[in-house]
N, C-alpha and C. Protein backbone atom coordinates (compact mmCIF):
# COMPACT_ATOMS: atom_id res chain seq x y z
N UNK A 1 -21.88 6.58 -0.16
CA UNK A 1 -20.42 6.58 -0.17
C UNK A 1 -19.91 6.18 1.21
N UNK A 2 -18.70 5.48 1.37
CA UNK A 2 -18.60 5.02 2.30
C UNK A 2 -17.46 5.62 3.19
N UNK A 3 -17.47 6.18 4.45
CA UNK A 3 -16.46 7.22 4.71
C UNK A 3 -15.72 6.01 5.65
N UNK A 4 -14.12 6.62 5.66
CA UNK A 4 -12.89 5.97 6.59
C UNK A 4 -12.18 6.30 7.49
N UNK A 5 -12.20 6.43 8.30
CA UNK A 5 -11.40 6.72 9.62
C UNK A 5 -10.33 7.12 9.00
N UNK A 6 -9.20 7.67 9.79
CA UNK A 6 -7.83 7.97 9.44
C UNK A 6 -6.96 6.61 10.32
N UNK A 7 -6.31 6.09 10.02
CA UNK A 7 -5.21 5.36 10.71
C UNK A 7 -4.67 6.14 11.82
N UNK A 8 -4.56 5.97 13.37
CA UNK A 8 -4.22 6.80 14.09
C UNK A 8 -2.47 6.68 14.63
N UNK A 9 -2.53 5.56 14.09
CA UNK A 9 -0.57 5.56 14.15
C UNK A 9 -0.51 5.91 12.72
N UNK A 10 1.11 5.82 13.06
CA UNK A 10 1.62 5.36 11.86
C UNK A 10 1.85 3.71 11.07
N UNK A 11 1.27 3.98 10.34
CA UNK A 11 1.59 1.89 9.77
C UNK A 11 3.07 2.08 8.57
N UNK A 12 3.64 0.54 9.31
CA UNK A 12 4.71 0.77 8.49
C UNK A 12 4.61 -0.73 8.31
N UNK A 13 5.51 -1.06 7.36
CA UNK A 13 5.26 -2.41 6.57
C UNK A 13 6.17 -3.14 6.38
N UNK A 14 6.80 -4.13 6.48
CA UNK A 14 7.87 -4.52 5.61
C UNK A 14 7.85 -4.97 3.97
N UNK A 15 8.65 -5.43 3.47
CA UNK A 15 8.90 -5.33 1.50
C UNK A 15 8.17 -6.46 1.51
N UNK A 16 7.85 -7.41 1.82
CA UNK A 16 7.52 -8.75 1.93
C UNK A 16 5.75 -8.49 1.64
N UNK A 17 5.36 -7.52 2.79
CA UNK A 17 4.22 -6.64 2.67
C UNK A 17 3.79 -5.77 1.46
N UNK A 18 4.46 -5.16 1.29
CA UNK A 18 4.46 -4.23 0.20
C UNK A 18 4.33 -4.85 -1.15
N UNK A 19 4.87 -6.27 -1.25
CA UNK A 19 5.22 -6.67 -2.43
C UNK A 19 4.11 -7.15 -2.88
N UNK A 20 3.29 -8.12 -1.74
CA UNK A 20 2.13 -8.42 -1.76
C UNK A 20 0.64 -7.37 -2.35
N UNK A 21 0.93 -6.46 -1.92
CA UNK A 21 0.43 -5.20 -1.98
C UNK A 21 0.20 -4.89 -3.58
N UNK A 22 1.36 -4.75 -4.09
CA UNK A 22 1.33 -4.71 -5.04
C UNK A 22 1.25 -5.74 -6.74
N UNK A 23 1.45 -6.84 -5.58
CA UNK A 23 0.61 -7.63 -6.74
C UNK A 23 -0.64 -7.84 -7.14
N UNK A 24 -0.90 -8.06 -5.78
CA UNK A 24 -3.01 -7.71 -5.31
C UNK A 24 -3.27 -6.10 -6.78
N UNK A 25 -2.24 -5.34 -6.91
CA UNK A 25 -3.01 -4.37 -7.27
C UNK A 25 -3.04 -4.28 -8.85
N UNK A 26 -2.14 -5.23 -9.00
CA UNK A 26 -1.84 -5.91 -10.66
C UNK A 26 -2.85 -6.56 -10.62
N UNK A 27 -3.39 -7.63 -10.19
CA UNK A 27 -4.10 -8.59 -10.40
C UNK A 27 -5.84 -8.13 -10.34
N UNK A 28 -5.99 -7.03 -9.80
CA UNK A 28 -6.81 -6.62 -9.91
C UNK A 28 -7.29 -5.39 -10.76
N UNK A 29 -6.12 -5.41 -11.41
CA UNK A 29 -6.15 -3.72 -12.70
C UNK A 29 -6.08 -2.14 -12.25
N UNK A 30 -5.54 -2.48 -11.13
CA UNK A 30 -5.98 -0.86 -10.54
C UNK A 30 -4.71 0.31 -11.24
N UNK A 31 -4.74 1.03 -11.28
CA UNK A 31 -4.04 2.14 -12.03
C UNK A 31 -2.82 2.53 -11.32
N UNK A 32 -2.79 2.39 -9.85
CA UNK A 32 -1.91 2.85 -9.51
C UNK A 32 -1.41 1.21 -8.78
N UNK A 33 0.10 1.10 -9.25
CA UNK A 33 0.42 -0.71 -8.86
C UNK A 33 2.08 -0.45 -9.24
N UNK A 34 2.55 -1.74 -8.24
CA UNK A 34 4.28 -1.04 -8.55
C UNK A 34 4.94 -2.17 -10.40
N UNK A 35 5.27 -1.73 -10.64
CA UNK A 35 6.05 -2.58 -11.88
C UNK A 35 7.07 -3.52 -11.66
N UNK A 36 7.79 -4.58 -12.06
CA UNK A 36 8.27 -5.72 -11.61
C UNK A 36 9.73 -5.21 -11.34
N UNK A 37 10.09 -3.81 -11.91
CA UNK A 37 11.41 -3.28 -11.83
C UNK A 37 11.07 -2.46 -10.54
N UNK A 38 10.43 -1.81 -10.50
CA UNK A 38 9.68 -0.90 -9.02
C UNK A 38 9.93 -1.90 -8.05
N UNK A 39 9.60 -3.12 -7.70
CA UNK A 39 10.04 -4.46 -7.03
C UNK A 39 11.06 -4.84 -6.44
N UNK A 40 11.93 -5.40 -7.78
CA UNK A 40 13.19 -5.24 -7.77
C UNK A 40 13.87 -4.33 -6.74
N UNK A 41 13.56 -2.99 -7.31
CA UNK A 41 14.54 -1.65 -6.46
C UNK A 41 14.51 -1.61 -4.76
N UNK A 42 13.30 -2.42 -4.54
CA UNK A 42 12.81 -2.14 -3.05
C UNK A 42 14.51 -3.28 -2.30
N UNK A 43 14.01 -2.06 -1.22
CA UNK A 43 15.48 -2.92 0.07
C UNK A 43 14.40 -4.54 0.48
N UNK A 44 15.07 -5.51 0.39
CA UNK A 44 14.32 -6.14 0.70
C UNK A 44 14.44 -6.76 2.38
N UNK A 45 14.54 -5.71 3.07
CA UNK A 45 15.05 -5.29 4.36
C UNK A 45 14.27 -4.06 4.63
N UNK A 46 13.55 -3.42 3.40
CA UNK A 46 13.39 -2.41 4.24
C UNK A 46 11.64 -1.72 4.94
N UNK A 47 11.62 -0.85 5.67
CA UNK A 47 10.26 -0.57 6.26
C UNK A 47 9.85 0.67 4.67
N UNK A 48 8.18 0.48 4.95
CA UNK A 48 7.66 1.23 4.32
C UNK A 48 6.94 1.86 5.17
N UNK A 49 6.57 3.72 5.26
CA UNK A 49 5.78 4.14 5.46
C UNK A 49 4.54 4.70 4.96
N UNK A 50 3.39 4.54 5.32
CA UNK A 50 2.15 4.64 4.67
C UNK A 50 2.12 6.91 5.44
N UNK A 51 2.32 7.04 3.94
CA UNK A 51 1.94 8.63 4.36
C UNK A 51 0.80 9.54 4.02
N UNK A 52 -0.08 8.50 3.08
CA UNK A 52 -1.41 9.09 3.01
C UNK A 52 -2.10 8.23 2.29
N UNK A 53 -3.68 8.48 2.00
CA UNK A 53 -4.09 7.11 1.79
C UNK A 53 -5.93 8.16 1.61
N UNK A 54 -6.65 7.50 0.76
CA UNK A 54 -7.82 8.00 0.56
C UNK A 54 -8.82 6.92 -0.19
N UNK A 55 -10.23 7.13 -0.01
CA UNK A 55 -10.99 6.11 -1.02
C UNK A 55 -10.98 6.47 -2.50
N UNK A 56 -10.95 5.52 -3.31
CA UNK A 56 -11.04 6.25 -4.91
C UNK A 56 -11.89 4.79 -5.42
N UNK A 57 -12.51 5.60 -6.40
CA UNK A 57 -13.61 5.02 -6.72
C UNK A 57 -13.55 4.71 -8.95
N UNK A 58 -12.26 4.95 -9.50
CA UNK A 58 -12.16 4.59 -10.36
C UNK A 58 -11.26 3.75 -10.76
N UNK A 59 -11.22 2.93 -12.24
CA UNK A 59 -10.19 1.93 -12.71
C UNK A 59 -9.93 2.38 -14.19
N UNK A 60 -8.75 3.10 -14.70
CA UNK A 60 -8.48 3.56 -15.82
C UNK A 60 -9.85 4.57 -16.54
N UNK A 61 -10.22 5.52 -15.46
CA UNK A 61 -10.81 6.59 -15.58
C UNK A 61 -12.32 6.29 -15.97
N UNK A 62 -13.01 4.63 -15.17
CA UNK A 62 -14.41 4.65 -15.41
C UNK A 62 -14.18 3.98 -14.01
N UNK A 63 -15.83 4.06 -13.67
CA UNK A 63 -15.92 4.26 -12.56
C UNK A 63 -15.85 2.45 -11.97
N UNK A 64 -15.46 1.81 -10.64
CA UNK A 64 -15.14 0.67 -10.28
C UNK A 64 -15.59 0.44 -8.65
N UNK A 65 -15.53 -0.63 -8.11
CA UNK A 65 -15.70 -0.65 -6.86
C UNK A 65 -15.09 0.20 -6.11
N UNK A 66 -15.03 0.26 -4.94
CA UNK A 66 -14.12 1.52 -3.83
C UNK A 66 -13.03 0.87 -3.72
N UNK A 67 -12.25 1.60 -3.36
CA UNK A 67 -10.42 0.64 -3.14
C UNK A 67 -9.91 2.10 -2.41
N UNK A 68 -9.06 1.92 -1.93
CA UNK A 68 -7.99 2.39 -1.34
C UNK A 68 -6.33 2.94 -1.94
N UNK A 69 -6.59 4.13 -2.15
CA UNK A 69 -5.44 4.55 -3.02
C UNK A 69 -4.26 4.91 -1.71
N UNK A 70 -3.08 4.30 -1.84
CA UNK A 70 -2.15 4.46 -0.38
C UNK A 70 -1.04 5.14 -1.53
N UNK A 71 -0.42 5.98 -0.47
CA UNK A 71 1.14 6.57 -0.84
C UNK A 71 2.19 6.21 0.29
N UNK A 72 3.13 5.74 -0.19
CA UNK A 72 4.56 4.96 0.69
C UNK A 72 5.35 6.03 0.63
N UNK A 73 6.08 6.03 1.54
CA UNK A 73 7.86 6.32 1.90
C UNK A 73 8.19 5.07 1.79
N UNK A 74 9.36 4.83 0.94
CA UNK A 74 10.05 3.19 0.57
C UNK A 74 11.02 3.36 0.79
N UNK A 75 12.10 2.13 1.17
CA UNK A 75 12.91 2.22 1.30
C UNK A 75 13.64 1.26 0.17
N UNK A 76 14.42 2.38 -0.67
CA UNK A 76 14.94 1.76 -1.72
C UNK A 76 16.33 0.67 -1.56
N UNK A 77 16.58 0.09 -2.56
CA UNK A 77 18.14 -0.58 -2.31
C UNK A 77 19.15 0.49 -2.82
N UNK A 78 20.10 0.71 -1.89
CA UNK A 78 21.61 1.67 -2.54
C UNK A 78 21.32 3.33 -2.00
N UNK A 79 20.13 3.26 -1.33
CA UNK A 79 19.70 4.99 -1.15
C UNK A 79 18.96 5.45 0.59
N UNK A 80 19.57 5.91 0.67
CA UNK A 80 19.11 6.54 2.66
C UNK A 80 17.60 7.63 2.14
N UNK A 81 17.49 7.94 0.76
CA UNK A 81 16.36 9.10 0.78
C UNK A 81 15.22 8.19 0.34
N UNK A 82 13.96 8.28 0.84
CA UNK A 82 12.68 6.91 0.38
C UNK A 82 12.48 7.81 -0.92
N UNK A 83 11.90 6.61 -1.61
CA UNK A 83 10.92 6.72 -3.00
C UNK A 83 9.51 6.76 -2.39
N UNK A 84 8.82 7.67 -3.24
CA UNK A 84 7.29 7.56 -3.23
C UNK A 84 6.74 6.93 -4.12
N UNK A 85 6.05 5.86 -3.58
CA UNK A 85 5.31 4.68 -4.35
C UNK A 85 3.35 5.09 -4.16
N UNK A 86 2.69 4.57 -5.08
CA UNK A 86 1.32 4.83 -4.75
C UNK A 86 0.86 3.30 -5.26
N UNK A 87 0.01 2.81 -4.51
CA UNK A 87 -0.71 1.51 -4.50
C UNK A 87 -1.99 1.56 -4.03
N UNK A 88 -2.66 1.14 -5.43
CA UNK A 88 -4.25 0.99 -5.02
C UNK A 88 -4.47 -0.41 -4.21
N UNK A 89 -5.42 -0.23 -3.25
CA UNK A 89 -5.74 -1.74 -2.55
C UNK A 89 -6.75 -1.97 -2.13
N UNK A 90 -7.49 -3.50 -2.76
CA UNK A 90 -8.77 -3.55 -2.26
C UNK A 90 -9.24 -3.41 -1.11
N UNK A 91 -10.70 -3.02 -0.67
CA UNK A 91 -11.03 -2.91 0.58
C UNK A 91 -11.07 -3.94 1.53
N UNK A 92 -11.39 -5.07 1.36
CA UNK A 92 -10.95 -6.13 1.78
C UNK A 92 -9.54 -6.10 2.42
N UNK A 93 -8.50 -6.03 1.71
CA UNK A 93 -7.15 -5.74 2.28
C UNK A 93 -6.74 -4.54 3.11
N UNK A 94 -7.63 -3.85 2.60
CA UNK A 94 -7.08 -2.13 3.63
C UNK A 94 -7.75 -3.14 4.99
N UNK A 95 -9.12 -3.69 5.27
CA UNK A 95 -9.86 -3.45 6.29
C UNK A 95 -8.78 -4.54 7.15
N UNK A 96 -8.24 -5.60 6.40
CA UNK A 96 -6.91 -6.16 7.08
C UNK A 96 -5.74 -5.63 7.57
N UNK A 97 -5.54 -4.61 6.62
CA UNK A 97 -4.37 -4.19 7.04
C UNK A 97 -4.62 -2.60 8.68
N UNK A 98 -5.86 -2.14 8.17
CA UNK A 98 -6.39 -1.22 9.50
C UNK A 98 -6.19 -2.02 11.04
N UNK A 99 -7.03 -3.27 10.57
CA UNK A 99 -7.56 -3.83 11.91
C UNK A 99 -5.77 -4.30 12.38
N UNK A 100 -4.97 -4.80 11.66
CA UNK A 100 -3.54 -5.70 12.16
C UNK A 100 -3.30 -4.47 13.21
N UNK A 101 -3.13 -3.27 12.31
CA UNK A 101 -2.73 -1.95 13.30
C UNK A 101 -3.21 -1.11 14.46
N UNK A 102 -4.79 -1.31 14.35
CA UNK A 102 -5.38 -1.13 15.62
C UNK A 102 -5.10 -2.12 16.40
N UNK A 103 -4.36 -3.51 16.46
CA UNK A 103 -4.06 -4.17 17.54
C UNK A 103 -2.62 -4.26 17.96
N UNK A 104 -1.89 -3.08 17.15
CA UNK A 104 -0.71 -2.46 17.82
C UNK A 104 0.01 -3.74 17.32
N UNK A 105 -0.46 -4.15 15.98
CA UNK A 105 0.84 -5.06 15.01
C UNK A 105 1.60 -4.34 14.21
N UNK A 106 2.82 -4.41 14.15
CA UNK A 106 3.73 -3.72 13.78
C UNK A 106 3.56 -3.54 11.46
N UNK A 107 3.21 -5.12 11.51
CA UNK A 107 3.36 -5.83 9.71
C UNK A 107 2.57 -7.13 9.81
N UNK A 108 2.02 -7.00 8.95
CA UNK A 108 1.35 -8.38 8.43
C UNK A 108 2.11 -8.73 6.92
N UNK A 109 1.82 -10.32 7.43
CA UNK A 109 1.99 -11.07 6.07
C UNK A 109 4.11 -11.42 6.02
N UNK A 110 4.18 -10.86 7.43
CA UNK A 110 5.75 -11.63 6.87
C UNK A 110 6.22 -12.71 8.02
């Protein structure tokens, strides 16, 4: 099993990011992925915060490669209080999105 560091900042994202995020997680079947109305709702202005995040190792309750299950603070359109979003993401992409932030990059991909 393969163990992960914790992120030692905070990573925050922009929608542009996120959106990406969540298509990667459609396209790859993962269980937890945002819906095209979930999309929609996002500020497309706004930061996301990554507030927890763990390895998971299934795809509709059989077992699948390792991926990265993340939970957001979002920033919705029309609302000052965030939505909690959860997005599975391949490892490939987490290990992109770790490394952008250990070099004290704010967002990738916009």
């Amino acid at each position: 099993m393969r163990t992960m560091r914790l992120v030692d900042k905070h990573m925050a994202i922009g929608t542009a990011t996120l959106v990406c995020l969540a298509e990667n997680a459609r396209k790859n079947k993962y269980n937890r992925q945002l819906s095209s109305e979930g999309i929609k709702s996002l500020d497309p202005d706004g930061s996301h915060i990554l507030s927890y995040h763990f390895l998971h190792g299934h795809r509709a309750g059989s077992p699948c490669e390792e991926h990265v299950r993340t939970v957001w603070l979002s920033k919705m359109k029309g609302s000052v209080l965030p939505a909690t979003i959860v997005i599975d993401i391949d490892m490939q992409t987490w290990e992109r999105l770790e490394k952008s932030f250990s070099k004290n990059t704010s967002t990738i991909g916009e």
